[in-house]
Protein backbone atom coordinates (compact mmCIF):
# COMPACT_ATOMS: atom_id res chain seq x y z
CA UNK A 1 20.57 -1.55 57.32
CA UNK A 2 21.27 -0.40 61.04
CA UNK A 3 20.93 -3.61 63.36
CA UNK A 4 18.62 -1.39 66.17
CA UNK A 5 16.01 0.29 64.34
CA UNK A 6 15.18 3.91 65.99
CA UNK A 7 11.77 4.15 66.53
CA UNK A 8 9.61 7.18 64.97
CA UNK A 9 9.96 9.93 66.53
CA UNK A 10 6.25 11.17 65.20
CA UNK A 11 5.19 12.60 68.45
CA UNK A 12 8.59 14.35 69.88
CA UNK A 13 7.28 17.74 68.41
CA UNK A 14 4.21 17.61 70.14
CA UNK A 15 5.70 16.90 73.41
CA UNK A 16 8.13 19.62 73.00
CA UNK A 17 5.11 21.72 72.11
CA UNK A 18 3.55 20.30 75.54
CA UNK A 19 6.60 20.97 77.39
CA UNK A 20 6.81 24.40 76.61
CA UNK A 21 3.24 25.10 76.86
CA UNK A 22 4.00 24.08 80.38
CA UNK A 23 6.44 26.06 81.11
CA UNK A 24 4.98 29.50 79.71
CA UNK A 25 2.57 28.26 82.01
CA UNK A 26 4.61 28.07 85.17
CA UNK A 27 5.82 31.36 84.21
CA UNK A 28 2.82 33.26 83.57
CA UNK A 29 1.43 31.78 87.49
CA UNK A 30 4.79 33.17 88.77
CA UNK A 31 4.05 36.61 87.05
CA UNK A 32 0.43 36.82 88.17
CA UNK A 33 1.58 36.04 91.57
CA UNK A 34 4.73 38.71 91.69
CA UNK A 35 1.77 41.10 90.33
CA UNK A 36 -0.25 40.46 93.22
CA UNK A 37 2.29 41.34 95.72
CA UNK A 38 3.45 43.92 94.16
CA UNK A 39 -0.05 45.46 94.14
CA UNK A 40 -0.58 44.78 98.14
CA UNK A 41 2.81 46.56 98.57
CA UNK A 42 1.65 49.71 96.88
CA UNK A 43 -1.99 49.16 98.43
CA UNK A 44 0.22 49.18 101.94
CA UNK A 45 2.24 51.77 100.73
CA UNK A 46 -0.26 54.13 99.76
CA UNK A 47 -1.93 53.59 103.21
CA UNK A 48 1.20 54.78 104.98
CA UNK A 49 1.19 58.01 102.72
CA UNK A 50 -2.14 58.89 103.42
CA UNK A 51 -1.73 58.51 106.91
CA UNK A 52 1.34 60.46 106.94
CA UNK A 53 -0.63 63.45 104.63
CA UNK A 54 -3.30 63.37 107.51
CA UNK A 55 -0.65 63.67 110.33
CA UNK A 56 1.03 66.64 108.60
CA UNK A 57 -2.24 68.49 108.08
CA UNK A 58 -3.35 67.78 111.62
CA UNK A 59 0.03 68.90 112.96
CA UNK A 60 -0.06 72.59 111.15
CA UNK A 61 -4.32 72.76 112.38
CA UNK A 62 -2.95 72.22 116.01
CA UNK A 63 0.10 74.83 115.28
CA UNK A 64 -2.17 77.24 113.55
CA UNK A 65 -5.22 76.76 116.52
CA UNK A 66 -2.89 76.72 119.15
CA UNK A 67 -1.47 80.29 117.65
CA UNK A 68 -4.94 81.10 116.91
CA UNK A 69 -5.24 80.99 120.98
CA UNK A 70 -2.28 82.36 122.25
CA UNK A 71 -3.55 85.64 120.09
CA UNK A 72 -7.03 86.03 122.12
């Protein structure tokens, strides 16, 4: 017979359990968060194309307008 008992350990699995619960939950916050930003970044992104699409376009109606006047 040992001379320092260990105590029962009845409830280590269920912190372990709890620990890792915890964790997956830290992770999951950091993923929703990273999905966030990554969806304002293509929000901001798709902004910039569209504006750039417009600015094109509007370039070759002036070009084609401005040709359309030089001809009359």
């Amino acid at each position: 017979m040992a001379e320092f008992p260990m105590p029962p350990f009845d409830c280590a699995p269920g912190l372990r359990l709890s620990a890792h619960e915890k964790v997956i939950q830290i992770q999951l916050e950091t993923l929703e968060r990273r999905q966030q930003q990554l969806e304002q970044f293509q929000e901001r992104l798709e902004r910039r194309l569209w504006l750039t699409v417009y600015g094109v376009v509007a370039v070759i109606l002036m070009r084609a307008f401005q040709s359309f006047l030089t001809m009359n």
